[in-house]
Every structure is written in structure tokens, then in C-alpha cells.
N, C-alpha and C. Protein backbone atom coordinates (compact mmCIF):
# COMPACT_ATOMS: atom_id res chain seq x y z
N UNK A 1 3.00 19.42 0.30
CA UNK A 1 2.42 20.74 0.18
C UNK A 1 1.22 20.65 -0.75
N UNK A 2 -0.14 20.99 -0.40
CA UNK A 2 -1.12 21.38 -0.85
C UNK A 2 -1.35 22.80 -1.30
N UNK A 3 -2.00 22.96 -2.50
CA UNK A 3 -2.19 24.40 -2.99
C UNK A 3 -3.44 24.38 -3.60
N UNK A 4 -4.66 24.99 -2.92
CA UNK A 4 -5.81 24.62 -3.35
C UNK A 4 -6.67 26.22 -3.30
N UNK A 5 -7.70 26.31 -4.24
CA UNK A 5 -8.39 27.70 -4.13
C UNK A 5 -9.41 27.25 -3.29
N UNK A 6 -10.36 28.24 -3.11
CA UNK A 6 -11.32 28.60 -1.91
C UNK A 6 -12.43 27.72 -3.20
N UNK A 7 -13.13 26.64 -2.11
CA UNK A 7 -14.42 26.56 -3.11
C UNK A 7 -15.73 27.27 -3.78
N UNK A 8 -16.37 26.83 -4.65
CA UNK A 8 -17.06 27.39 -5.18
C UNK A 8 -17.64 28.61 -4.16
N UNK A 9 -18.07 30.41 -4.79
CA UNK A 9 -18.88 30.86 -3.51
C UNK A 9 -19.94 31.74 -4.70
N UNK A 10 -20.81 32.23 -3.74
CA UNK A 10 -21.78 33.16 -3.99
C UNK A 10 -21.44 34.44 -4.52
N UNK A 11 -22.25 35.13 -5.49
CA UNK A 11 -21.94 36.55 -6.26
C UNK A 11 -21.54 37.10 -5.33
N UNK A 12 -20.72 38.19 -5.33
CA UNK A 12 -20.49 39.67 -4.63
C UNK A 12 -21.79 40.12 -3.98
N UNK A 13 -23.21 40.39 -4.65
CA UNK A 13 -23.93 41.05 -4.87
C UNK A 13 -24.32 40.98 -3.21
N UNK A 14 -25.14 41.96 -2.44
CA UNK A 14 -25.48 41.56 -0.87
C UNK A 14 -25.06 40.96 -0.15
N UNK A 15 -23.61 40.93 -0.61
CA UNK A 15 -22.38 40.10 0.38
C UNK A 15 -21.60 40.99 0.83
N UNK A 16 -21.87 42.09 0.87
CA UNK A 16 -20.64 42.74 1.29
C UNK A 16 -19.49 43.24 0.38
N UNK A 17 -19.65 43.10 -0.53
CA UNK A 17 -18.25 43.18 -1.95
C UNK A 17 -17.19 41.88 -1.73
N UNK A 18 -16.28 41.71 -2.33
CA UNK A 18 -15.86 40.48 -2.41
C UNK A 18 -15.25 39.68 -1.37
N UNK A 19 -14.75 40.76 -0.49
CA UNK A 19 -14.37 39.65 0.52
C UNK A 19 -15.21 39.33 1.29
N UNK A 20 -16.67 39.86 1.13
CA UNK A 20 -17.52 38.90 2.13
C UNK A 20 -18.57 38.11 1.41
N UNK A 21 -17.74 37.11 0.84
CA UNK A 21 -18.36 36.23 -0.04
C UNK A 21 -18.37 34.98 0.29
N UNK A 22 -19.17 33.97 0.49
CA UNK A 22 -19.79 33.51 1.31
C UNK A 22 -19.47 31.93 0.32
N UNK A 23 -19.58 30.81 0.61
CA UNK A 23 -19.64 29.56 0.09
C UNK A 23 -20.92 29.35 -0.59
N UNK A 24 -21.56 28.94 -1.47
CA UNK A 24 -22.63 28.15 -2.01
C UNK A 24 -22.61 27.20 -1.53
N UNK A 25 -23.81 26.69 -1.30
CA UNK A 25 -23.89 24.78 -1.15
C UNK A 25 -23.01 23.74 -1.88
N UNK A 26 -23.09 24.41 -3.12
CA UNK A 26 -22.16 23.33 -3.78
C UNK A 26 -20.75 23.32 -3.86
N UNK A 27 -20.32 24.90 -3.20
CA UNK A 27 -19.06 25.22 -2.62
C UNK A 27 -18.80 24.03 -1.19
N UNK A 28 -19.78 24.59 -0.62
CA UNK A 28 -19.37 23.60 1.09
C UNK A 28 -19.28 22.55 0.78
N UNK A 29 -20.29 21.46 -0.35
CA UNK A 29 -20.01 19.88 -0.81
C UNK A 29 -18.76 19.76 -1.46
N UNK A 30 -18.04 20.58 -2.00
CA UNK A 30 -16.91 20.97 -2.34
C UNK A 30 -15.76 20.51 -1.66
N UNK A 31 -15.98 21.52 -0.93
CA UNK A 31 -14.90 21.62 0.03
C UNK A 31 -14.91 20.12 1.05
N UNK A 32 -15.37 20.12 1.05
CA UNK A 32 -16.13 18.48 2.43
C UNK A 32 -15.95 17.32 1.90
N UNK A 33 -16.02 17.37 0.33
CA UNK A 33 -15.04 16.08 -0.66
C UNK A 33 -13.92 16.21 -0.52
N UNK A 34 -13.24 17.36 -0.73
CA UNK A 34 -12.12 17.29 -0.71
C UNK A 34 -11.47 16.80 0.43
N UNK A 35 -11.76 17.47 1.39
CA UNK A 35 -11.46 17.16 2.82
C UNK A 35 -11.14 15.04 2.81
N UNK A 36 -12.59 14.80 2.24
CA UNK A 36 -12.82 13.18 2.62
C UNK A 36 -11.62 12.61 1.41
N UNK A 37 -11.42 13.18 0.52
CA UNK A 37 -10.39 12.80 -0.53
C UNK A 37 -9.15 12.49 -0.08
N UNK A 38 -8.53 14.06 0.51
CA UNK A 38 -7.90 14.13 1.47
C UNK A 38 -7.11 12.72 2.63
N UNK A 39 -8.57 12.78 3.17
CA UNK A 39 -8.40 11.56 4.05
C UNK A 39 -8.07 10.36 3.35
N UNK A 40 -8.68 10.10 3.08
CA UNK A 40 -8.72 8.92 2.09
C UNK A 40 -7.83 8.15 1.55
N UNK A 41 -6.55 9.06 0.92
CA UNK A 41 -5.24 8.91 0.68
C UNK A 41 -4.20 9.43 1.74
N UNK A 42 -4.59 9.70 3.21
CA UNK A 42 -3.78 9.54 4.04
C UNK A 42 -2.20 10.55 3.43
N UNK A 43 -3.17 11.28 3.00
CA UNK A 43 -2.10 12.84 3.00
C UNK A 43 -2.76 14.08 3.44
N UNK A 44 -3.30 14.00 4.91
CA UNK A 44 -3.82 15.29 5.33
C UNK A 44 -2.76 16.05 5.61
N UNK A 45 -3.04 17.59 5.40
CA UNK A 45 -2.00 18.54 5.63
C UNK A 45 -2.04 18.78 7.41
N UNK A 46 -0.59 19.43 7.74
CA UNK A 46 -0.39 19.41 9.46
C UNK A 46 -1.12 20.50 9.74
N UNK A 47 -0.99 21.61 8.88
CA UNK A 47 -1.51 23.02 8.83
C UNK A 47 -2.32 23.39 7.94
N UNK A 48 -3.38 24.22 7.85
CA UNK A 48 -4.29 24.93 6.97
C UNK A 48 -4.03 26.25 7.40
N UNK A 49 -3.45 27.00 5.97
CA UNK A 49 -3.35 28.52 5.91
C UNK A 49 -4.40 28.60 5.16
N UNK A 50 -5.33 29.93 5.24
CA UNK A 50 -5.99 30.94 4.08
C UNK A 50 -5.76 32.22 4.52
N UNK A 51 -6.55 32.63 3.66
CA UNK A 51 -6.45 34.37 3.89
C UNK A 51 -7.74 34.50 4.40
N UNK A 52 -7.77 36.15 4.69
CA UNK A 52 -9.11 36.61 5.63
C UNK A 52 -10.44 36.15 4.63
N UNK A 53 -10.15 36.24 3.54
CA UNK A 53 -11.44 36.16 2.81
C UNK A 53 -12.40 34.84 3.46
N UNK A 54 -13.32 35.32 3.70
CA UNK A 54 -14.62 34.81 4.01
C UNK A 54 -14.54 33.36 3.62
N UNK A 55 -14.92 33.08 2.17
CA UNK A 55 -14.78 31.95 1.42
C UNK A 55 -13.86 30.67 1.45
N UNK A 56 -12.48 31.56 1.52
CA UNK A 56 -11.48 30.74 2.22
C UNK A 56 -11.20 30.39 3.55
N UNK A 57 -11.79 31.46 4.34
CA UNK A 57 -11.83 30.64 5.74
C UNK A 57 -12.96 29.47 5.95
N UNK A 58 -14.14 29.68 4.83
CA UNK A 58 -14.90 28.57 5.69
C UNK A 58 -14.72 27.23 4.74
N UNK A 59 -13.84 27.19 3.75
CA UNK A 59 -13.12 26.38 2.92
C UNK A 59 -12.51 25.53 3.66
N UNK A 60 -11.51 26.54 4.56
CA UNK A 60 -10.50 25.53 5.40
C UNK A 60 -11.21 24.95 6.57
N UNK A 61 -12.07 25.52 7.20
CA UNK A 61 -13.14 24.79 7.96
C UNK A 61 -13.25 23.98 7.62
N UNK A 62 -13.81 23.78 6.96
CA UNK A 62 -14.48 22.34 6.28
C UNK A 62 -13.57 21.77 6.36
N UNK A 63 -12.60 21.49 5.21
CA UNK A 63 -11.66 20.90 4.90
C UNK A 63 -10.78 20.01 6.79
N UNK A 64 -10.68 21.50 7.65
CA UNK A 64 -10.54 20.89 8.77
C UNK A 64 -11.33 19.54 9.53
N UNK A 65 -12.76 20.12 9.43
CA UNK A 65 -14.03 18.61 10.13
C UNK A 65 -13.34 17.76 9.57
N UNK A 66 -13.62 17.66 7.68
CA UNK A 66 -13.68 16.53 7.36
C UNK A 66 -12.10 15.48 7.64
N UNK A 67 -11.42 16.41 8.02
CA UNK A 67 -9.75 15.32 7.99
C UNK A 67 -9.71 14.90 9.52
N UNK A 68 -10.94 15.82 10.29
CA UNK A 68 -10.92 15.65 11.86
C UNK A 68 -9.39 15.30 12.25
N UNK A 69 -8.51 16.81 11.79
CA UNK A 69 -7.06 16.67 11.78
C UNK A 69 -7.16 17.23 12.89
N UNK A 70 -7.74 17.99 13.97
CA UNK A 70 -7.65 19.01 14.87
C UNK A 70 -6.43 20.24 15.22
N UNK A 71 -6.39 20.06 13.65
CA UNK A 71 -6.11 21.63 13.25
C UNK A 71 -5.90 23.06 13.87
């Protein structure tokens, strides 16, 4: 079992209020290490849950490419 937060994201501000808050760049490089970390040690998860929030869905995205678990 993995328990991980949504990576780094962008202010609230012209996002919509918080749940449409969006990844930063250095959020998505974030997330896309982890993913390759992930791999790496040959403990990818079977499943990726998040919640609706924005941030966390494109968290687990990522996280999905990079384990190319087909999720």
C-alpha cells in the first residue's frame, strides 16, 4: 500500500478555487520521478485511487505513464 499526496500545484488564484488546481511543472517532474522511482524498485501499485481534485487526478496520470502499469 502506497499513500502519497497530489504533487506540487499552482495557487488557487484563476484556477477556479481549489479544486481546480492545476500541477506546476515542477509538480508534473514530480510526479513522473516518482512514477520512475516507483518502477525502479519493482513495487508498482495494481490500482491508482485519487479524488476528483484536479491535481490529484493528473498526479495519478502521470504516475500511471511512468509505471506504463496500464492502469
Amino acid at each position: 500500500l502506497w499513500l502519497m499526496r497530489h504533487a506540487e500545484a499552482l495557487s488557487a488564484e484563476g484556477s477556479g478555487g481549489d479544486a481546480g488546481r492545476q500541477l506546476s511543472e515542477g509538480g508534473r517532474r514530480q510526479a513522473a520521478s516518482l512514477g520512475r522511482w516507483l518502477k525502479e524498485r519493482e513495487a508498482p501499485p495494481e490500482l491508482i485511487w485519487h479524488s476528483p481534485l484536479v491535481r490529484a487526478a493528473q498526479t495519478a496520470e502521470l504516475l500511471r505513464v511512468e509505471l506504463d502499469a496500464g492502469i
